[in-house]
N, C-alpha and C. Protein backbone atom coordinates (compact mmCIF):
# COMPACT_ATOMS: atom_id res chain seq x y z
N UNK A 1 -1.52 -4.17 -7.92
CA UNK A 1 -1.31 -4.10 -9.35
C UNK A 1 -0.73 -5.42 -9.86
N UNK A 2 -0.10 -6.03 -9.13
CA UNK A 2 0.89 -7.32 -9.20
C UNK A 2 1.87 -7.45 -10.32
N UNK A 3 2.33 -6.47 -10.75
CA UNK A 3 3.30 -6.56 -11.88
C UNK A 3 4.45 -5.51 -11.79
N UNK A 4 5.59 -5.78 -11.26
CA UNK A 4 6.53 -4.71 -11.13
C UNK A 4 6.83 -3.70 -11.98
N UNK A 5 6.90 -3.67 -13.23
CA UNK A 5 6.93 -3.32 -14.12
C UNK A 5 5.50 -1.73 -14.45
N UNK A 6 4.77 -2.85 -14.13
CA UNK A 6 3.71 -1.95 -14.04
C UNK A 6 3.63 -0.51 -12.93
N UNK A 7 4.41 -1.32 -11.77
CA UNK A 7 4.43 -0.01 -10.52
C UNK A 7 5.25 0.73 -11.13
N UNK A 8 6.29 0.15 -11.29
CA UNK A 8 7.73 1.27 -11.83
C UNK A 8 7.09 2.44 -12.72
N UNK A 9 6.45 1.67 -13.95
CA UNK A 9 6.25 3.14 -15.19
C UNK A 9 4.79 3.63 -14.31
N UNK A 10 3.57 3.23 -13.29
CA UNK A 10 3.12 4.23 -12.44
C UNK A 10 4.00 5.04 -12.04
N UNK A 11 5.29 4.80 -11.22
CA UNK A 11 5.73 5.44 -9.95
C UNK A 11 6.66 6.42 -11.05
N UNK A 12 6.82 6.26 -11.93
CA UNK A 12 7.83 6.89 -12.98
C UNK A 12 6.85 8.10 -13.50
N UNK A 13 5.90 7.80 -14.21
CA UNK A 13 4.62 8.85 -14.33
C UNK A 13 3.04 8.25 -14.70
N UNK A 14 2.67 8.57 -14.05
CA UNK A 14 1.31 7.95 -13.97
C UNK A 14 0.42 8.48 -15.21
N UNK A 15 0.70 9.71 -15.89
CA UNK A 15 -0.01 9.91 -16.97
C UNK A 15 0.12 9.43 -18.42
N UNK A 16 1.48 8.70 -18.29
CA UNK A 16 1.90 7.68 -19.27
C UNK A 16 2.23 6.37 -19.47
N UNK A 17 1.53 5.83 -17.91
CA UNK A 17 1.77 4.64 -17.96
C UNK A 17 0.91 3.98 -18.23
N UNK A 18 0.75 2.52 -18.09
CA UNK A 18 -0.03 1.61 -19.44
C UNK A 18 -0.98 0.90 -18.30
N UNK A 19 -2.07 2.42 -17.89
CA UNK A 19 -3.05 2.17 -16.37
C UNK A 19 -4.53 2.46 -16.69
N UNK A 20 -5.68 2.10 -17.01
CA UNK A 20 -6.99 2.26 -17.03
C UNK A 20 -7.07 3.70 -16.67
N UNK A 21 -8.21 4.31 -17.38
CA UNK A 21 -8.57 6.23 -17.10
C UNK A 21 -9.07 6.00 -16.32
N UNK A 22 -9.57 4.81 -15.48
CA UNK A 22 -10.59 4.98 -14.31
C UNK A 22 -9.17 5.39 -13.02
N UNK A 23 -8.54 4.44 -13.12
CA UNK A 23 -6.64 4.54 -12.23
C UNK A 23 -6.26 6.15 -12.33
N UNK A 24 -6.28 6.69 -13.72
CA UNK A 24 -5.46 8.20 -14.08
C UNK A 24 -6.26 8.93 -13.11
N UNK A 25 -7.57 8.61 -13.60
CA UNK A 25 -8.50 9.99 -12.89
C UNK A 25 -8.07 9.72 -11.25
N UNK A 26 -8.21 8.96 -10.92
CA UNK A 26 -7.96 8.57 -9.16
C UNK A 26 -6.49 9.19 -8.94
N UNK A 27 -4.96 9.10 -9.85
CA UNK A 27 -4.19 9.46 -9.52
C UNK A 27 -4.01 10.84 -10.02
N UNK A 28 -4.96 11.23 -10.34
CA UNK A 28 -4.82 12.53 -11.25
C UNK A 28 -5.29 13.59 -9.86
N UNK A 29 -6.27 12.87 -9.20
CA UNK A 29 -7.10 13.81 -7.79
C UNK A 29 -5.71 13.86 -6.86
N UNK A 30 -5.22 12.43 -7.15
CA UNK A 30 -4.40 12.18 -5.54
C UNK A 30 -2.92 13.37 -5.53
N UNK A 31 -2.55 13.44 -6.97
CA UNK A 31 -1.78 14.51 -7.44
C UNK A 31 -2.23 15.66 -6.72
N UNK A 32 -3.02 16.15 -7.43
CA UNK A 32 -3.38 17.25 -6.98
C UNK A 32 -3.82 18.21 -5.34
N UNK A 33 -4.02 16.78 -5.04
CA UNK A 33 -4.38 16.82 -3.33
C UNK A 33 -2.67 16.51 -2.60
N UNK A 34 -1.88 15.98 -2.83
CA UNK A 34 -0.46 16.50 -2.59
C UNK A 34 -0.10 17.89 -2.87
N UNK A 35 -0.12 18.40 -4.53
CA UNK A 35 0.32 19.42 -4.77
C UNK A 35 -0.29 20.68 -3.78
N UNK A 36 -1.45 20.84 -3.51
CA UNK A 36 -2.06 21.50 -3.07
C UNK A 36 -3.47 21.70 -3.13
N UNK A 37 -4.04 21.06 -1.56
CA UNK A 37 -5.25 20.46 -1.18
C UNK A 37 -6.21 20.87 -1.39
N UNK A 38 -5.74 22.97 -1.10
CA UNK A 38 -6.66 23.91 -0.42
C UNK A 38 -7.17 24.14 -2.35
N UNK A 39 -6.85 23.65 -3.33
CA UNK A 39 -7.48 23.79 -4.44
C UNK A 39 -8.42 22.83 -4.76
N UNK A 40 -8.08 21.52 -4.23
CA UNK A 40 -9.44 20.87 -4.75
C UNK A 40 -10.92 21.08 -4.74
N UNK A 41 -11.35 20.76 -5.75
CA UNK A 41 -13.25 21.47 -5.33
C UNK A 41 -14.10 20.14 -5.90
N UNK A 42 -15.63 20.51 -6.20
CA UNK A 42 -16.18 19.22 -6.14
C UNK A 42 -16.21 18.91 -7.21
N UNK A 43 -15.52 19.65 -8.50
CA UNK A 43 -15.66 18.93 -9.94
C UNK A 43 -14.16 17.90 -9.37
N UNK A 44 -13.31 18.51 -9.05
CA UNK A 44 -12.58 17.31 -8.85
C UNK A 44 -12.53 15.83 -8.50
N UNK A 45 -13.31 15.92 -7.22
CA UNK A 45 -14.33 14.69 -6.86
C UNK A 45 -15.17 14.08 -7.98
N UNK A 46 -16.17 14.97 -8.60
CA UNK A 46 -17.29 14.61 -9.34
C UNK A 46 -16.31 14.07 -10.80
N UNK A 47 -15.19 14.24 -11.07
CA UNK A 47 -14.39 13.75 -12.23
C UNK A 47 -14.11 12.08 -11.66
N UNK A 48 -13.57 11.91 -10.35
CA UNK A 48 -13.20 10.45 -10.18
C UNK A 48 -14.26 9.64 -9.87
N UNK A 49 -15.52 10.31 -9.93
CA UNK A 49 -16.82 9.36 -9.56
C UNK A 49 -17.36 8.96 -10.79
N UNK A 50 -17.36 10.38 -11.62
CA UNK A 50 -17.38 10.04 -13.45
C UNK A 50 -16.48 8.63 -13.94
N UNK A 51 -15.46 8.74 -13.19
CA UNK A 51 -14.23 7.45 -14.03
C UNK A 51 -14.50 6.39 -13.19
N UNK A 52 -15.88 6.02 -12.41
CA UNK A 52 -16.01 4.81 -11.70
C UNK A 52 -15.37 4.65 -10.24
N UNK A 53 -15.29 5.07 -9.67
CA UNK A 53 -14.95 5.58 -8.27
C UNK A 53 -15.88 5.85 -7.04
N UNK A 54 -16.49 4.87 -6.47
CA UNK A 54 -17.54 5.31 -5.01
C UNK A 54 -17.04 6.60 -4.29
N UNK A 55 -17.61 6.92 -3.25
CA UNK A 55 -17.56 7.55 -2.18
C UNK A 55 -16.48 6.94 -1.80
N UNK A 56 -16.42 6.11 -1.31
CA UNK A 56 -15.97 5.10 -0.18
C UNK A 56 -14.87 4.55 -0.94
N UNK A 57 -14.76 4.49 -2.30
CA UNK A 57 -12.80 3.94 -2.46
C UNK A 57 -12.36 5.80 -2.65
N UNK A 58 -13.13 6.97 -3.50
CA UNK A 58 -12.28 8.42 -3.08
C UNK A 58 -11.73 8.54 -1.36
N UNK A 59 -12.65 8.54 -0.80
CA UNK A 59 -12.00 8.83 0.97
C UNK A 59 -11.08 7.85 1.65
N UNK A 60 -10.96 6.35 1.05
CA UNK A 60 -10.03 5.62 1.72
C UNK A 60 -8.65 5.76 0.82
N UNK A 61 -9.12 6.63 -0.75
CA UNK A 61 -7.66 6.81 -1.11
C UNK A 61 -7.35 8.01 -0.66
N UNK A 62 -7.80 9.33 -0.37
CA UNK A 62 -7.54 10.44 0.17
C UNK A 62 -6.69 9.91 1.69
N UNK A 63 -7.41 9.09 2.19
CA UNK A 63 -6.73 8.94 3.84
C UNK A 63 -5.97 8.00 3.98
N UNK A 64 -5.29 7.27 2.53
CA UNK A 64 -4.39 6.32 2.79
C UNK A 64 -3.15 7.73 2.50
N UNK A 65 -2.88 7.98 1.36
CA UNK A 65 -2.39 9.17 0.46
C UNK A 65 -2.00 10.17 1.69
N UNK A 66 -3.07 10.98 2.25
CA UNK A 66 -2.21 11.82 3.23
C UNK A 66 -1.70 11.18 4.58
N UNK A 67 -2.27 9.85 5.15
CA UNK A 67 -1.26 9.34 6.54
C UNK A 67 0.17 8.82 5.82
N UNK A 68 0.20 8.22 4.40
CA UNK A 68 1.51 8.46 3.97
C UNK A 68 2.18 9.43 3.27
N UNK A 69 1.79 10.55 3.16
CA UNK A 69 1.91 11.78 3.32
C UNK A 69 2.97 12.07 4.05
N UNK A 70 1.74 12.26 5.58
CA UNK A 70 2.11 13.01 7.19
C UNK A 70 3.44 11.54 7.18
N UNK A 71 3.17 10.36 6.75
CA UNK A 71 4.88 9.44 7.54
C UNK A 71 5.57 9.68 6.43
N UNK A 72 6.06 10.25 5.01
CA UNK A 72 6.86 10.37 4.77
C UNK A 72 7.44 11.67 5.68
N UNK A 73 6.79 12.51 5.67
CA UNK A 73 7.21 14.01 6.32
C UNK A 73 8.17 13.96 7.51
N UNK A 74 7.00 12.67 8.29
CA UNK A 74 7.73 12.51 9.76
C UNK A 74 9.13 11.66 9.78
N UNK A 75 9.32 10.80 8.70
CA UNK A 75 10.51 10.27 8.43
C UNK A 75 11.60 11.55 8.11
N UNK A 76 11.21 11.91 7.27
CA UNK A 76 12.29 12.92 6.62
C UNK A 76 12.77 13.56 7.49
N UNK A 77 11.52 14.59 8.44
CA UNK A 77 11.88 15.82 9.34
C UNK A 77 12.54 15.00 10.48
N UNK A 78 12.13 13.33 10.92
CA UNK A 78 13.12 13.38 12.26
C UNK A 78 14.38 12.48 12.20
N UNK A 79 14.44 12.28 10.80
CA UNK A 79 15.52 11.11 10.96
C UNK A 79 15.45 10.16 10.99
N UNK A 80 14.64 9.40 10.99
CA UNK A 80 14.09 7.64 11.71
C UNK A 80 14.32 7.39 10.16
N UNK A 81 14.87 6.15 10.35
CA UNK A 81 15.50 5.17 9.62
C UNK A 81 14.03 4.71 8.51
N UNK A 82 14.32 4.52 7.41
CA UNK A 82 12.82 4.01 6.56
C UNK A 82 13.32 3.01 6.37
N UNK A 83 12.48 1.83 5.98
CA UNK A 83 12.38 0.49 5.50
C UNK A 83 13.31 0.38 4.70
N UNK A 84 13.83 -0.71 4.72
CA UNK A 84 14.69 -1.06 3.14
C UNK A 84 13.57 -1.86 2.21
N UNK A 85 13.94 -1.76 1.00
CA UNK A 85 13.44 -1.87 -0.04
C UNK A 85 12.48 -3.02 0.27
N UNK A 86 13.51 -4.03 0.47
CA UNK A 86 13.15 -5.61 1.08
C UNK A 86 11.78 -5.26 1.34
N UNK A 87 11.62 -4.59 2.71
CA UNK A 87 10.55 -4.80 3.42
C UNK A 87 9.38 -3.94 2.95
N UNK A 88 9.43 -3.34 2.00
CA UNK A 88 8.10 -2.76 1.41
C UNK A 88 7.98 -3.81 0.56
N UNK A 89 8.45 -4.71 -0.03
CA UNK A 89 8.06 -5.35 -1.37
C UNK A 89 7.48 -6.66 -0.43
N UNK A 90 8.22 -6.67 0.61
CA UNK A 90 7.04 -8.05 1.23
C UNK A 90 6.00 -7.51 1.94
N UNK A 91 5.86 -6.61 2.02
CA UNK A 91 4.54 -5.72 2.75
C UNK A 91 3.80 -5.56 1.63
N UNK A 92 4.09 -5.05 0.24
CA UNK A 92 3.32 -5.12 -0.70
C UNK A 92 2.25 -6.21 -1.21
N UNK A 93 3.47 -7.69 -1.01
CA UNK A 93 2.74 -8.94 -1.11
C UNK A 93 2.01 -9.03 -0.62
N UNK A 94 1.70 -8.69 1.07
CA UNK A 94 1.30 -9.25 2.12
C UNK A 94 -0.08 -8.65 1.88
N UNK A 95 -0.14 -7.43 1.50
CA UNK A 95 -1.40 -6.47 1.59
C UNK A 95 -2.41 -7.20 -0.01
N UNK A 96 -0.99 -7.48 -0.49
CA UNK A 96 -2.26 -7.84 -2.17
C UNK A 96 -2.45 -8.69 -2.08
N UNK A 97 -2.37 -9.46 -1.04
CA UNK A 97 -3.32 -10.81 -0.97
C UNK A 97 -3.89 -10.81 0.52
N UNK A 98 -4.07 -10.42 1.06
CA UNK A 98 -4.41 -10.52 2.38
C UNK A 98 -4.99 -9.33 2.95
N UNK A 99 -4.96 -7.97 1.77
CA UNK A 99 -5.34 -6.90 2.13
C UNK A 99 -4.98 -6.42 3.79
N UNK A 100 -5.84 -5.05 3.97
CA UNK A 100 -5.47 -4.46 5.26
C UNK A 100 -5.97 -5.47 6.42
N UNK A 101 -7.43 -5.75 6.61
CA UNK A 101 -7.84 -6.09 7.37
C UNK A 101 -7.59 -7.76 7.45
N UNK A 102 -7.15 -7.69 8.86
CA UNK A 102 -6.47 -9.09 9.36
C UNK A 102 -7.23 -10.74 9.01
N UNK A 103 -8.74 -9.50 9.88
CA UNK A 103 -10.29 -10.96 9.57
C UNK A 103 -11.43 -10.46 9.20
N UNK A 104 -12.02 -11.69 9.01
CA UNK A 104 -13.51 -10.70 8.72
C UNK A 104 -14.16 -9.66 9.69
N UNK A 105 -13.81 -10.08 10.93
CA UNK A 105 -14.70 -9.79 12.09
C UNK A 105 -14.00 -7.99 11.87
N UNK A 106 -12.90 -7.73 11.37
CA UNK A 106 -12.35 -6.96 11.44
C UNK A 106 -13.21 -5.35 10.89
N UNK A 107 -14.00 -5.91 9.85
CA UNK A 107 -15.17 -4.93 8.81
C UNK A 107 -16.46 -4.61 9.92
N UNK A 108 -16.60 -6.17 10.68
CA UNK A 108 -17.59 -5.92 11.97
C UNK A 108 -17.51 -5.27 12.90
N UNK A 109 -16.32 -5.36 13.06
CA UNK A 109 -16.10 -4.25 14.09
C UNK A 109 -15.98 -2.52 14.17
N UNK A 110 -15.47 -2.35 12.66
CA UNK A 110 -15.68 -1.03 12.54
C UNK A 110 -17.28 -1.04 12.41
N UNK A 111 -17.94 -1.19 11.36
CA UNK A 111 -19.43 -1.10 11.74
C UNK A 111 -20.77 -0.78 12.80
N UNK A 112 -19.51 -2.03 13.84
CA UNK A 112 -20.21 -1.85 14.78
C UNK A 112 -20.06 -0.51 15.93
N UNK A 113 -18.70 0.00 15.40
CA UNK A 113 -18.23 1.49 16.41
C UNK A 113 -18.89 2.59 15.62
N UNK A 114 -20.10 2.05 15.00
CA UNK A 114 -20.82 3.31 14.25
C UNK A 114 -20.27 4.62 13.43
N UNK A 115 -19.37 4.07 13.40
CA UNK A 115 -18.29 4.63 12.34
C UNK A 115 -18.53 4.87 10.91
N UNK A 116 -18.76 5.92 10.01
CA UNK A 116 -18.59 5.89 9.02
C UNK A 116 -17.90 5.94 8.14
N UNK A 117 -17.52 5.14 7.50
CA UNK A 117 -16.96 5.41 6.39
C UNK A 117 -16.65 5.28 4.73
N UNK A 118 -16.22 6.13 4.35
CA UNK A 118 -16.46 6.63 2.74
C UNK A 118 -17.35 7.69 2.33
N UNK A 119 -17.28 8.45 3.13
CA UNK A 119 -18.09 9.64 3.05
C UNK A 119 -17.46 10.87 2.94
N UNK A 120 -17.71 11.39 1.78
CA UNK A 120 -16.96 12.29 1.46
C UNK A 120 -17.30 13.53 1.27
N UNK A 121 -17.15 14.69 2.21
CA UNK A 121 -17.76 15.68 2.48
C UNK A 121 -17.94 16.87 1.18
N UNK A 122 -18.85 16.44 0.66
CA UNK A 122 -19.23 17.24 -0.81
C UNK A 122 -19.82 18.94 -0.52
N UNK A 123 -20.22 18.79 0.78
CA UNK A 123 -20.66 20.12 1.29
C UNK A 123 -19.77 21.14 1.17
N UNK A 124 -18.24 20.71 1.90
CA UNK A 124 -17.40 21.32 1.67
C UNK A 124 -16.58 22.00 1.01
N UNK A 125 -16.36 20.21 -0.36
CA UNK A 125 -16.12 21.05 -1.65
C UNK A 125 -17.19 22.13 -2.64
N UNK A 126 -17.96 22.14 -2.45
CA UNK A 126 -19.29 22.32 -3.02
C UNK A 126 -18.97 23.80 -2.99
N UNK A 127 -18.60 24.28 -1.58
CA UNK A 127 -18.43 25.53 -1.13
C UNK A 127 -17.06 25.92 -2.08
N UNK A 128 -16.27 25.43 -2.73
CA UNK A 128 -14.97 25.80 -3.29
C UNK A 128 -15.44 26.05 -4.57
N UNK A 129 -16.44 25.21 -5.47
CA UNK A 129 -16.78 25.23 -6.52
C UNK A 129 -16.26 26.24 -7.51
């Protein structure tokens, strides 16, 4: 996002902060898939694809969203010490310019483990409809 200001009134409430409807709709799913998963169905999906959203950025935000999910949980439930502030805000830097992946070869390599991904199992929701 690169503007502190900007995270804060996200992290404060995302339905009033000063964020593109294509952003709301994405945090509007990710809400809801915290609150409770076993409700999402495929208009939900089919709403963040409406607001400009692939396959493939819905499932890498679904599976960023619940592994930090499952590590807030695992912090909380065992005790382990969390980051100080410090070190999320230089991890933040680090990722918005340098993103996840280290190198290029890094995209090649998943590719090459025939791996898919961004595929987002519509069958499933389909069935919730």
């Amino acid at each position: 996002m690169g503007d502190r200001a900007l995270v804060d009134a996200v992290l404060s409430d995302y339905t009033t902060a000063p964020i593109s409807e294509k952003d709301r709709a994405l945090f509007q799913f990710l809400a809801k898939m915290i609150e409770d998963s076993t409700t999402i169905t495929h208009g939900d999906a089919d709403a963040v694809r409406a607001a400009g959203w692939s396959d493939e950025a819905l499932y890498d935000a679904i599976t960023v969203c619940a592994l930090f999910q499952f590590y807030n949980n695992w912090i909380d439930a065992t005790g382990v010490s969390d980051l100080p502030a410090f070190a999320y805000e230089m991890s933040g830097k680090r990722l918005a310019t340098t993103g996840y992946a280290t190198d290029a070869a890094a995209g090649q390599r998943m590719a090459d483990s025939g791996l898919e991904r961004g595929a987002v199992d519509t069958e499933a929701l389909s069935s919730k409809a």
